[in-house]
C-alpha atoms as a PDB file:
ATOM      1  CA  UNK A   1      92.686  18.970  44.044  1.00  0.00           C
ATOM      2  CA  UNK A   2      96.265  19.241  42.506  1.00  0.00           C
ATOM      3  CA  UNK A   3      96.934  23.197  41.586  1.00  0.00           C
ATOM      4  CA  UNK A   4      99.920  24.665  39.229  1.00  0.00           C
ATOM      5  CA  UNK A   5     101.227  27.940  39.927  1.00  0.00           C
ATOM      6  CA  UNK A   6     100.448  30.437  37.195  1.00  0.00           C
ATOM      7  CA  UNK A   7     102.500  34.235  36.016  1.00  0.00           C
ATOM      8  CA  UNK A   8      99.681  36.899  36.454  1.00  0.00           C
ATOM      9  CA  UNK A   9     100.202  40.396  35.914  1.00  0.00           C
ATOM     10  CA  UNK A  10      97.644  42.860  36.855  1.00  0.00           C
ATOM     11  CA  UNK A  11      98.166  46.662  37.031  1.00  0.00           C
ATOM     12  CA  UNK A  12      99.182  47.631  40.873  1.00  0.00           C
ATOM     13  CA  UNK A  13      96.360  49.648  41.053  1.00  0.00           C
ATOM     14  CA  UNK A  14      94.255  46.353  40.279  1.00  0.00           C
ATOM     15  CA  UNK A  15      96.374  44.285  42.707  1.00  0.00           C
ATOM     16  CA  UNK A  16      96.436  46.509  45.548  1.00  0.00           C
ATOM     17  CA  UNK A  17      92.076  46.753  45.555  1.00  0.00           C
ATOM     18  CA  UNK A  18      92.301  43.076  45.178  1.00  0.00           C
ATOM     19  CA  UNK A  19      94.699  42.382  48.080  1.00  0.00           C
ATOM     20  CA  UNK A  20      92.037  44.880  50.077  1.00  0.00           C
ATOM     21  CA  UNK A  21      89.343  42.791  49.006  1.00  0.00           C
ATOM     22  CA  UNK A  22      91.147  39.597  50.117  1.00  0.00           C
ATOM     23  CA  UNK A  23      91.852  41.018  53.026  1.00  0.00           C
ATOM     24  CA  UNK A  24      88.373  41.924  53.522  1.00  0.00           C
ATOM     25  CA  UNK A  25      86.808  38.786  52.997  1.00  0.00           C
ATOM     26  CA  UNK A  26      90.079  37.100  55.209  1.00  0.00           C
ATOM     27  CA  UNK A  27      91.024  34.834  51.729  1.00  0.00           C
ATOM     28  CA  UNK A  28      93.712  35.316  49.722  1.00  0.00           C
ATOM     29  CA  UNK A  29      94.366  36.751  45.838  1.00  0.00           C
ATOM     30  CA  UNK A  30      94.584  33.609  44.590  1.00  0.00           C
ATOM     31  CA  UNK A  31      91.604  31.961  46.102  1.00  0.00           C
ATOM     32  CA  UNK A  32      89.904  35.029  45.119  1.00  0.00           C
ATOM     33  CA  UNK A  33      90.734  34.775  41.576  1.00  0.00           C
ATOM     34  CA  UNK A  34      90.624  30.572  42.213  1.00  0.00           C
ATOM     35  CA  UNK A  35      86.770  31.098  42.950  1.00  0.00           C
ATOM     36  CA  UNK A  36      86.106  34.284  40.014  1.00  0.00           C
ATOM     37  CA  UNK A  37      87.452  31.564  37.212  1.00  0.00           C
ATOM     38  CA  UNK A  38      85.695  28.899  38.801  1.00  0.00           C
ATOM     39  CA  UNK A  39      82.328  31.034  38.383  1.00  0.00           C
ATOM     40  CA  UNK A  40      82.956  32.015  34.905  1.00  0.00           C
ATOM     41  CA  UNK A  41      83.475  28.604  33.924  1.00  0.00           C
ATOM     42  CA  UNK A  42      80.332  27.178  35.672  1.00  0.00           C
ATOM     43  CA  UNK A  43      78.109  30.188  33.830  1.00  0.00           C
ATOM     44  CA  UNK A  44      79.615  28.905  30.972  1.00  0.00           C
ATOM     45  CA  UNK A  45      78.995  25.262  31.363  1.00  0.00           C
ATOM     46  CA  UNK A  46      75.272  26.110  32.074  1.00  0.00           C
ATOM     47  CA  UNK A  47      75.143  28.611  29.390  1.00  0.00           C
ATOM     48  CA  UNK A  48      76.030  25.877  26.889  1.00  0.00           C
ATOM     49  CA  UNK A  49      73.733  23.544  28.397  1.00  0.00           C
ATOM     50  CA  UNK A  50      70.629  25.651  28.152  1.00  0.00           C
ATOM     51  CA  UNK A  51      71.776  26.694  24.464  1.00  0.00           C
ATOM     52  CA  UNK A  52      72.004  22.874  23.983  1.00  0.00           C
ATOM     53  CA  UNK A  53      68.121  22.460  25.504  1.00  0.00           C
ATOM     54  CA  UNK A  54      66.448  25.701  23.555  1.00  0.00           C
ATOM     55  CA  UNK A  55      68.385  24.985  20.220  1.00  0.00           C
ATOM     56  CA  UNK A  56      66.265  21.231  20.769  1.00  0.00           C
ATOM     57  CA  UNK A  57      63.107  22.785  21.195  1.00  0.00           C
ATOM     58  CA  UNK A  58      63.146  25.054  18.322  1.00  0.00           C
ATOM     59  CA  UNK A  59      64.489  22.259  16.183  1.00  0.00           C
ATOM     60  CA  UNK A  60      61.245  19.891  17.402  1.00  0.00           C
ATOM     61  CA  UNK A  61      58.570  22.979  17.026  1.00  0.00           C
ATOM     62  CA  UNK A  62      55.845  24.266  18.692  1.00  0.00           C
ATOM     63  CA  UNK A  63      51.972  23.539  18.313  1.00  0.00           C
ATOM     64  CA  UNK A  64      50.709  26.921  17.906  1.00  0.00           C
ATOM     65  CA  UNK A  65      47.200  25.131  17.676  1.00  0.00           C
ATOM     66  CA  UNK A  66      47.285  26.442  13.681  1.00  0.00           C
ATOM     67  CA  UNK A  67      46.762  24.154  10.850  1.00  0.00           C
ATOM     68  CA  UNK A  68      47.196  24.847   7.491  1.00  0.00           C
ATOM     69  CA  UNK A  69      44.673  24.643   5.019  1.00  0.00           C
ATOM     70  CA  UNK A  70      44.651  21.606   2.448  1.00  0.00           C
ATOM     71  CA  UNK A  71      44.256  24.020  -0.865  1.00  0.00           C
ATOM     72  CA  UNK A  72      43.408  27.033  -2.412  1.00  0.00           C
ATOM     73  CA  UNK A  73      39.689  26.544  -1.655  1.00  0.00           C
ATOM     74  CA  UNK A  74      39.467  25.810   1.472  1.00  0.00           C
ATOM     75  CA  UNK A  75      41.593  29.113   2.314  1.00  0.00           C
ATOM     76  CA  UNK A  76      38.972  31.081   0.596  1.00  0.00           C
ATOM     77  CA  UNK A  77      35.793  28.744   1.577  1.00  0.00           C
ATOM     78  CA  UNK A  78      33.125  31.171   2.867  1.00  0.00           C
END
């Protein structure tokens, strides 16, 4: 995968806990943040595609099993 080198500037109170966190987990900042964007973008991918599938289904309808009456009569037949 090619990469490009990016200006990022966090609040050193931000980048120090990160660097811990890094450290932590024995990665680096930027793989950290590599794999936090790389989340966010797949949530929103899937986000959109479920939108995509719902907004479908309410445009086709549901049979609720209800049918509605021919006329005035028929709504007040007895």
């Amino acid at each position: 995968m090619e990469t490009q080198n990016i200006t990022l500037s966090l609040p050193k109170s931000v980048l120090r806990r990160m660097k811990l966190l890094a450290a932590q987990r024995q990665s680096s900042v930027s793989r950290l943040l590599t794999q936090a964007v790389e989340n966010m973008l797949a949530e929103e991918t899937e986000y959109d595609a479920a939108r995509k599938r719902q907004t479908k289904l309410l445009e086709k309808g549901f049979n609720l099993g209800f049918h509605k009456p021919a006329n005035r009569d028929e709504l007040h037949e007895r």
